[in-house]
N, C-alpha and C. Protein backbone atom coordinates (compact mmCIF):
# COMPACT_ATOMS: atom_id res chain seq x y z
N UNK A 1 0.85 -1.16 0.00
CA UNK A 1 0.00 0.00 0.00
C UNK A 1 0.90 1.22 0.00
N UNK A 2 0.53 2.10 -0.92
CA UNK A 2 1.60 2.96 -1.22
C UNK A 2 0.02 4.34 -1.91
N UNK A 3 0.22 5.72 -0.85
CA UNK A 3 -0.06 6.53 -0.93
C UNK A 3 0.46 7.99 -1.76
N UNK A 4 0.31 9.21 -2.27
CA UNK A 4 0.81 9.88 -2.75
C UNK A 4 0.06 11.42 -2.24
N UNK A 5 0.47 12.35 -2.44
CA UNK A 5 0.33 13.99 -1.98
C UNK A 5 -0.15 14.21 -3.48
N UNK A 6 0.63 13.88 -4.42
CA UNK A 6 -0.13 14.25 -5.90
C UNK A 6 -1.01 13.85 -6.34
N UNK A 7 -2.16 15.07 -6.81
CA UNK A 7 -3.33 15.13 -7.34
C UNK A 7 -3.72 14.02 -8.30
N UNK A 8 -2.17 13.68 -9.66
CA UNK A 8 -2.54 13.32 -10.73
C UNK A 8 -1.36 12.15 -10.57
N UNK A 9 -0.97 11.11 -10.86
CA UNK A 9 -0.30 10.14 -10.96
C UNK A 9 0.45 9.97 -11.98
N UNK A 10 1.99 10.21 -11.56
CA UNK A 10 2.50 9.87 -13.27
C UNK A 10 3.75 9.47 -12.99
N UNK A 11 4.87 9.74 -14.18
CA UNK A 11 5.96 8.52 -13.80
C UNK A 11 7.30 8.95 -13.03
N UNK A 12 7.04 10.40 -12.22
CA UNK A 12 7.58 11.37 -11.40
C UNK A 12 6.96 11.40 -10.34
N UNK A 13 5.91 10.67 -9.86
CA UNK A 13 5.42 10.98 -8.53
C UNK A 13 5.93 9.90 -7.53
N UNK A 14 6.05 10.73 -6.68
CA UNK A 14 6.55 10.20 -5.03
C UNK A 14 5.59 9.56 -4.16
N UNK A 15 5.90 8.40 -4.07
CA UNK A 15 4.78 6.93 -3.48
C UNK A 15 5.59 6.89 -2.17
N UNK A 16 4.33 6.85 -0.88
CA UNK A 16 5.06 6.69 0.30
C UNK A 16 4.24 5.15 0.60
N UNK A 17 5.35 4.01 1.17
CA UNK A 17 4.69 2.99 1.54
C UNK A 17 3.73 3.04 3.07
N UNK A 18 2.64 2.87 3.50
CA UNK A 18 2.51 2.17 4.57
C UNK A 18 3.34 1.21 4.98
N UNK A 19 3.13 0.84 5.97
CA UNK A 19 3.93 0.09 6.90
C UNK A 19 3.12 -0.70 8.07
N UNK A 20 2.82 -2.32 7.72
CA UNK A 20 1.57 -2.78 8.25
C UNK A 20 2.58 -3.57 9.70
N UNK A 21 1.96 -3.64 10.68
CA UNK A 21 2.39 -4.31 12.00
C UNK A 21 3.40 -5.66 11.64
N UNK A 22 2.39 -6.81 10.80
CA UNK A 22 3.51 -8.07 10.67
C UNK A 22 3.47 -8.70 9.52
N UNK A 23 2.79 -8.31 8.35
CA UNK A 23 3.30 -8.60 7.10
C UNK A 23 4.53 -7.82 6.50
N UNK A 24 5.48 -8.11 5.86
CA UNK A 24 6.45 -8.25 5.15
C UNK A 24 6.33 -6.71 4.56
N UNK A 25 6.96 -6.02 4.41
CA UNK A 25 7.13 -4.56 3.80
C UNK A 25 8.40 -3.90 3.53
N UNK A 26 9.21 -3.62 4.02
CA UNK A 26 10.39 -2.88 3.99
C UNK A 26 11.52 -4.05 4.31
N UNK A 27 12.34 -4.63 2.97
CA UNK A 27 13.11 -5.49 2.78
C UNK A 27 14.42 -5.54 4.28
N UNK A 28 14.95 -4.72 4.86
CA UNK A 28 15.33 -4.25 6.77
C UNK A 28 14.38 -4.73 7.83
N UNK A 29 13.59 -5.19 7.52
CA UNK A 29 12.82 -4.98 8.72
C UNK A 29 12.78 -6.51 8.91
N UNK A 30 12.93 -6.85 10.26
CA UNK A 30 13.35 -8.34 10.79
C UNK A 30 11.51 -8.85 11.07
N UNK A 31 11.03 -10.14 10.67
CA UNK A 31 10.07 -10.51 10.90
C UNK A 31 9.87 -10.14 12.03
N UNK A 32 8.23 -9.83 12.23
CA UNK A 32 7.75 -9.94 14.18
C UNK A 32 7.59 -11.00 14.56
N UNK A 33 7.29 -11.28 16.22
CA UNK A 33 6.96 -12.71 16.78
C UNK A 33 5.78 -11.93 17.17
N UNK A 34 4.53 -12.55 16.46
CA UNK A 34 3.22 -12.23 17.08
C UNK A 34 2.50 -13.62 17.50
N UNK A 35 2.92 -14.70 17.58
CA UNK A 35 2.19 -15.90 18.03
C UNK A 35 1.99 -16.01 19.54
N UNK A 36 0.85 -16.15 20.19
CA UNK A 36 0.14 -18.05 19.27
C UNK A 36 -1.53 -16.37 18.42
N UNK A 37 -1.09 -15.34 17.98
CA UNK A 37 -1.92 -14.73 17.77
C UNK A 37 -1.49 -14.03 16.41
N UNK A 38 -2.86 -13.31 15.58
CA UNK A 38 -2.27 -12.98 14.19
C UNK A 38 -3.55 -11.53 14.14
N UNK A 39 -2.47 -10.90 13.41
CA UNK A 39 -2.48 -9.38 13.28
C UNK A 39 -4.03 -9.67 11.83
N UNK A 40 -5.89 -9.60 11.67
CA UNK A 40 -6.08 -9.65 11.27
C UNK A 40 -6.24 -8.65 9.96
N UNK A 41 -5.89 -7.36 9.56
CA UNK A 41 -5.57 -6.76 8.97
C UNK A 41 -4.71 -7.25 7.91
N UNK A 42 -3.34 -7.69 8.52
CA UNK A 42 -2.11 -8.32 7.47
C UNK A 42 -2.66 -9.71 7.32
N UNK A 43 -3.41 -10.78 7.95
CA UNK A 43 -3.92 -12.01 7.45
C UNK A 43 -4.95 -11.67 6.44
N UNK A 44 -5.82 -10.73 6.46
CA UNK A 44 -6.76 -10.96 5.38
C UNK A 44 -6.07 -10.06 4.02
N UNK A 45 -4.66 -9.25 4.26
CA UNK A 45 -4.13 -8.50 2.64
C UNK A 45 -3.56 -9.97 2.21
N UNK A 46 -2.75 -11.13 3.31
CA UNK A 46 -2.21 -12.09 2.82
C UNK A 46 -3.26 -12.59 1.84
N UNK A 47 -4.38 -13.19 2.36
CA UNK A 47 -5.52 -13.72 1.47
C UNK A 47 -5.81 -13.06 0.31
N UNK A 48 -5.69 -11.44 0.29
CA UNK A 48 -6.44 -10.95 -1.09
C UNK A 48 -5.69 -11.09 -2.16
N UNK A 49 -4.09 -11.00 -1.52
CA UNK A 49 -2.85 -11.12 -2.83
C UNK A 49 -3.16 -12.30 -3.51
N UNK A 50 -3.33 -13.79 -3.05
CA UNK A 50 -4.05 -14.92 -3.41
C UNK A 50 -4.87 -14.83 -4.44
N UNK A 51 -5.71 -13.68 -4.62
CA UNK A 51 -7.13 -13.61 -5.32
C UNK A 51 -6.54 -11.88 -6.46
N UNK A 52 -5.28 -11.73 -7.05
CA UNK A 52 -5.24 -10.15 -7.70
C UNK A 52 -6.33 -9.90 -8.76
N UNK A 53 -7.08 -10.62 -9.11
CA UNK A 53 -8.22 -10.59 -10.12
C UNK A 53 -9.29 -9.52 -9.48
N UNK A 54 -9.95 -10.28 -8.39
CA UNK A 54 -10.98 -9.92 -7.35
C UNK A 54 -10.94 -9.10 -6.11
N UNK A 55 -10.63 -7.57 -6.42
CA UNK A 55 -10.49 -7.28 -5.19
C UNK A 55 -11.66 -7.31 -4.01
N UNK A 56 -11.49 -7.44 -2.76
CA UNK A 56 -12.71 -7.60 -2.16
C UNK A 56 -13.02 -6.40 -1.52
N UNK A 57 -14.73 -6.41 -1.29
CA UNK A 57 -15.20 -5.13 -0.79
C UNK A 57 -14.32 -4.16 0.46
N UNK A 58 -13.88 -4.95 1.45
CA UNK A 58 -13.13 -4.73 2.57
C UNK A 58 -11.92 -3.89 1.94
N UNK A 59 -11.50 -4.50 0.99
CA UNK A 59 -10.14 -4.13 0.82
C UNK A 59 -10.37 -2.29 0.38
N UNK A 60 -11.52 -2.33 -0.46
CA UNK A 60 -11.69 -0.84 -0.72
C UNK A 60 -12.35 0.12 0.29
N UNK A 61 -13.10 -0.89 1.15
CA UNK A 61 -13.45 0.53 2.25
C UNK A 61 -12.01 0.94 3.06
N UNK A 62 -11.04 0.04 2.91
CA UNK A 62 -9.70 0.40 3.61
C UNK A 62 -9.10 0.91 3.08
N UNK A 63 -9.04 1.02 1.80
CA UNK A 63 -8.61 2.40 0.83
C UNK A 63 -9.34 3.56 0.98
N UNK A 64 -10.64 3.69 0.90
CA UNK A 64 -11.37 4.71 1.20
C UNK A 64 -10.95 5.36 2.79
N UNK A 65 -11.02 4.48 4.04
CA UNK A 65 -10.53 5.06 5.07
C UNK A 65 -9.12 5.33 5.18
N UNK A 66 -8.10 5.30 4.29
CA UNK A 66 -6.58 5.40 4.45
C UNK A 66 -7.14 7.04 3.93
N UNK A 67 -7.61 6.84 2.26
CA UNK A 67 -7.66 8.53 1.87
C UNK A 67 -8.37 9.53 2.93
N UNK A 68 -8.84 9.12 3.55
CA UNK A 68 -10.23 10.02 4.44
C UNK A 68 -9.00 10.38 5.57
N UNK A 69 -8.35 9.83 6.11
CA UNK A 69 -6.85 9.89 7.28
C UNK A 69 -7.79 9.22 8.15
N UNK A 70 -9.03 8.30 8.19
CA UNK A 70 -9.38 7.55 9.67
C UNK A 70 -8.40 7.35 10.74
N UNK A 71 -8.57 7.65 11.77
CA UNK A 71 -7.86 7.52 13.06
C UNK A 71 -7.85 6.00 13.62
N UNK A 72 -9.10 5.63 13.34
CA UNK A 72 -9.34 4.47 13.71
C UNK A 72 -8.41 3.37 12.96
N UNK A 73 -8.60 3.91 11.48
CA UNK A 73 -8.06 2.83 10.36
C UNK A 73 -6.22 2.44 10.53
N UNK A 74 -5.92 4.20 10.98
CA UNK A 74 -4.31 4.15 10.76
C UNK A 74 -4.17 3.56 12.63
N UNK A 75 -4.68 3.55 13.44
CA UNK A 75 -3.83 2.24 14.64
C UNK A 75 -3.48 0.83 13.80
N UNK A 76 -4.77 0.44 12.74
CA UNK A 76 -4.11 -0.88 12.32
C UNK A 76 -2.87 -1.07 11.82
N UNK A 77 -2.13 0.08 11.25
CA UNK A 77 -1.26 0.08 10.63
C UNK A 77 0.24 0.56 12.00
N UNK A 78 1.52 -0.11 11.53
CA UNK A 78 2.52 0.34 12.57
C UNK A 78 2.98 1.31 12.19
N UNK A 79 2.97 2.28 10.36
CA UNK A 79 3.14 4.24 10.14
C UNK A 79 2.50 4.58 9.48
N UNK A 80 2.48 5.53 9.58
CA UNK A 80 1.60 6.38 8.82
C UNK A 80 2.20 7.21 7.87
N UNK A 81 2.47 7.48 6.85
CA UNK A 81 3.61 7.95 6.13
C UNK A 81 2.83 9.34 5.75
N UNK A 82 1.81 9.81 6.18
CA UNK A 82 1.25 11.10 5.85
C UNK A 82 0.06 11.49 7.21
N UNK A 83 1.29 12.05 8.33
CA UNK A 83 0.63 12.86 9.23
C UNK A 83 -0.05 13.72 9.51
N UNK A 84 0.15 14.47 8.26
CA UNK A 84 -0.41 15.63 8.75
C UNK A 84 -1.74 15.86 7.80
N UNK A 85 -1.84 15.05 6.65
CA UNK A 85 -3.04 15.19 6.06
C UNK A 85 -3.15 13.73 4.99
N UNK A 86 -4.33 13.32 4.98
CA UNK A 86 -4.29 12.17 3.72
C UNK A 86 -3.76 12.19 2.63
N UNK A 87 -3.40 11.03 2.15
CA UNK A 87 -2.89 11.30 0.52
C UNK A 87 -4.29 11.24 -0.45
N UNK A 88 -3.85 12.18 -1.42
CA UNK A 88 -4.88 12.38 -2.62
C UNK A 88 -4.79 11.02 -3.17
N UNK A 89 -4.05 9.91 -3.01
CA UNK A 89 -3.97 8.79 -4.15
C UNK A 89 -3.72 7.45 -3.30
N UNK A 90 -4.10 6.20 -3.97
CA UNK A 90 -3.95 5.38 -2.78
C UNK A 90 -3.70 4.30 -3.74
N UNK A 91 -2.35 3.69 -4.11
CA UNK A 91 -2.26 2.31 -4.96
C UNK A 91 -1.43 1.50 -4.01
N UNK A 92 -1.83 -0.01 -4.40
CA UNK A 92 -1.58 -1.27 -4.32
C UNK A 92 -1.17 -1.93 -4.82
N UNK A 93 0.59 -2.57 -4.69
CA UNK A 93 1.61 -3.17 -5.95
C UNK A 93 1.46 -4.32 -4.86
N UNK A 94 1.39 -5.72 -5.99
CA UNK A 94 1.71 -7.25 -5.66
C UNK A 94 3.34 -7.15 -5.53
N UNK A 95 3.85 -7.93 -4.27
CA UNK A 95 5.19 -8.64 -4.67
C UNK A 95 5.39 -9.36 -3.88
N UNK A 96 5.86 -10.16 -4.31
CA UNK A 96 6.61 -11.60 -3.86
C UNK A 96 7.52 -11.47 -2.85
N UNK A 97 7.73 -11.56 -1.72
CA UNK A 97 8.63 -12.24 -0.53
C UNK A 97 8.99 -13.67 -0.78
N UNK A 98 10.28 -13.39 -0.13
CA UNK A 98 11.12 -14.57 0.18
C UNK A 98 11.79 -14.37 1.43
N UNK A 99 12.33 -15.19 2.30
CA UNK A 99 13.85 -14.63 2.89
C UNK A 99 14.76 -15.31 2.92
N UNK A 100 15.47 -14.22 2.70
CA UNK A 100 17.19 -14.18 2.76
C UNK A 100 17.74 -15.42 3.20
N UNK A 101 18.97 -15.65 2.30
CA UNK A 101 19.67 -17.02 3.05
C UNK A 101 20.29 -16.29 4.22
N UNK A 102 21.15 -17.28 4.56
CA UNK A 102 21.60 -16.78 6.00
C UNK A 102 22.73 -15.54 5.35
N UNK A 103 24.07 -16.39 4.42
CA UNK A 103 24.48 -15.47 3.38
C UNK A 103 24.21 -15.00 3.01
N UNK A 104 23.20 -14.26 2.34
CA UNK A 104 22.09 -12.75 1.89
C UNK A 104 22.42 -12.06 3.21
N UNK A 105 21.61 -12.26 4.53
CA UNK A 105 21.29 -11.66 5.01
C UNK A 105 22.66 -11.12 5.72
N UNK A 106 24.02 -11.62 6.06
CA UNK A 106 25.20 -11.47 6.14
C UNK A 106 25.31 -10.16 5.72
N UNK A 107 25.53 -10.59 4.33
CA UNK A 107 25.90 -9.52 3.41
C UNK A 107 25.65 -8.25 3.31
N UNK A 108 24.49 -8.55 3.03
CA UNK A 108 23.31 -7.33 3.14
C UNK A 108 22.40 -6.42 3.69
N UNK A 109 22.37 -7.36 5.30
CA UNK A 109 21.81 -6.94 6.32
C UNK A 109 20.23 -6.59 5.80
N UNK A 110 19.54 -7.85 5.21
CA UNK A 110 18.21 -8.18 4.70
C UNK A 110 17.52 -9.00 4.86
N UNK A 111 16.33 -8.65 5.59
CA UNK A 111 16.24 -10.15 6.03
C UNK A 111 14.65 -10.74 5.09
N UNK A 112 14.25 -10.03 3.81
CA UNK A 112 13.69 -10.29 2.81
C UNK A 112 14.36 -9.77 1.27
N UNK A 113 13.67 -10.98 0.25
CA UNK A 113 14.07 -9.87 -0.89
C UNK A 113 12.72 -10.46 -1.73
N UNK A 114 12.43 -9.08 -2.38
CA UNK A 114 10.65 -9.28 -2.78
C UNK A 114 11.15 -8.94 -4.23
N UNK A 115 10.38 -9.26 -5.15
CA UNK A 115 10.02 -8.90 -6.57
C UNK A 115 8.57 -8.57 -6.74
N UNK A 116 8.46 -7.61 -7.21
CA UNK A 116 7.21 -6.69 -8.46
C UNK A 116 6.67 -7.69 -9.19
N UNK A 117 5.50 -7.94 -8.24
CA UNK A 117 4.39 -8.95 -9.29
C UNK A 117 3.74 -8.38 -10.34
N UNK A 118 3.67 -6.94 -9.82
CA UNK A 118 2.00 -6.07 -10.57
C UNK A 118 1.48 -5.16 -9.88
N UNK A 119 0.99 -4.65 -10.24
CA UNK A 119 -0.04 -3.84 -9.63
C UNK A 119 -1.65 -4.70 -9.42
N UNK A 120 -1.99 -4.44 -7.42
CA UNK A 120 -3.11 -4.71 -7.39
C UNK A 120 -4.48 -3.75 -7.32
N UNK A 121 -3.93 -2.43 -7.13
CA UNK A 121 -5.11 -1.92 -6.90
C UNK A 121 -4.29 -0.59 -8.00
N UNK A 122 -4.27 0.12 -9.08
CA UNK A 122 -3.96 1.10 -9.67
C UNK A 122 -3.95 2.12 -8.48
N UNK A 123 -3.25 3.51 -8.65
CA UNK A 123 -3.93 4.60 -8.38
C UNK A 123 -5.19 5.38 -8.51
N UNK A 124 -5.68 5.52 -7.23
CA UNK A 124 -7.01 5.48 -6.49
C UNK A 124 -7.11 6.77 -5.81
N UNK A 125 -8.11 7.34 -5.76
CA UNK A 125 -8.68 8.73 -5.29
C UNK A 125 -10.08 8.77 -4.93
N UNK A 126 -10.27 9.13 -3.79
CA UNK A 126 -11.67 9.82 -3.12
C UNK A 126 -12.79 10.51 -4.57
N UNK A 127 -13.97 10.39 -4.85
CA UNK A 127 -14.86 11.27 -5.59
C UNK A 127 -14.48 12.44 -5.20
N UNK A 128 -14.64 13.50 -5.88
CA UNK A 128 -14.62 15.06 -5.67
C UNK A 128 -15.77 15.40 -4.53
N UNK A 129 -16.43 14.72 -4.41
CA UNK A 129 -17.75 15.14 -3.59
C UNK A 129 -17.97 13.74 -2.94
N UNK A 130 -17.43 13.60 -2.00
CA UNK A 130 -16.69 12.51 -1.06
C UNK A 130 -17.74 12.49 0.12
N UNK A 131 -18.16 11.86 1.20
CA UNK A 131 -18.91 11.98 2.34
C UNK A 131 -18.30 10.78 3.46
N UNK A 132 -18.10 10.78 4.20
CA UNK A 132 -17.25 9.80 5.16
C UNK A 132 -17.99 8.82 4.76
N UNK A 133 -19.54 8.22 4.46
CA UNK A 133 -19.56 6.89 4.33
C UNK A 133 -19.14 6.29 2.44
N UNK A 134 -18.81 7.69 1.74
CA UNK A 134 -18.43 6.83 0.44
C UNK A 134 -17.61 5.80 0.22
N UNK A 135 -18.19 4.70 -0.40
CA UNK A 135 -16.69 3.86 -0.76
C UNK A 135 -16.61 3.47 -2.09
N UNK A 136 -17.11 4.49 -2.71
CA UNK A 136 -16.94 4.44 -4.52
C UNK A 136 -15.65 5.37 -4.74
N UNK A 137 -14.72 4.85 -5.02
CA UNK A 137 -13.28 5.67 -5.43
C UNK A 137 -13.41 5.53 -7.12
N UNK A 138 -12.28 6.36 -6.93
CA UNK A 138 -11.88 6.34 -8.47
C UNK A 138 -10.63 6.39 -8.86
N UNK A 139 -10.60 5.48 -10.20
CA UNK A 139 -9.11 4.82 -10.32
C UNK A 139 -8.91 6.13 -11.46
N UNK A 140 -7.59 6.45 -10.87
CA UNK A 140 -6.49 7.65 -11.84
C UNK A 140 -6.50 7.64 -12.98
């Protein structure tokens, strides 16, 4: 999940990632120990990547509440990469995790390395005439 400040989307704009509690995101970042319990937020994005055809309803009211800045929405998340006001744009890239051999991670001090499946959700924006319960967006 990757947000933006720009209005219009193009091949110069600056994408800030979210950053979810215990799914896989920022190739540095050492897995969490959340057992014998699971973070349901990052279990049900695991499930939707499964399905990139079909996005599910859930998945877009959580786009809709990321653009809106919900208070509620951003505790699920461990940052918020836009404090001080929502992003105008809200896309969703597939990629693949793995981790690191022990040698990778030596080296590199990595303890994933992901590849660019696709894009799952394009760049995404609030209607112009938006109301906290909308969840009809519109793709860029």
């Amino acid at each position: 999940m990757e947000g933006t400040a720009d209005a219009l989307a193009h091949s110069g704009t600056a994408w800030k990632e979210y950053e979810f509690k215990g799914k896989p995101g920022t190739t540095s970042r050492r897995p969490p120990q959340i057992a014998p319990y699971h973070l349901r937020l990052d279990w049900l994005m695991w499930f939707a990547a499964m399905r990139p055809y079909d996005v599910p309803l859930w998945f877009v009211q959580f786009v809709n509440k990321l653009l809106q800045g919900d208070s509620r929405t951003l505790r699920l998340l461990k940052s918020n990469p836009f404090p001080q006001e929502p992003p105008r744009q809200i896309r969703a890239l597939l990629y693949e995790y793995r981790f690191t051999t022990p040698d990778e991670r030596r080296r590199t001090d990595q303890w994933w390395n992901r590849t660019l499946v696709g894009t799952y959700l394009p760049p995404t924006k609030l209607p112009k005439a938006s109301s906290a319960e909308s969840i009809s967006l519109h793709l860029s």
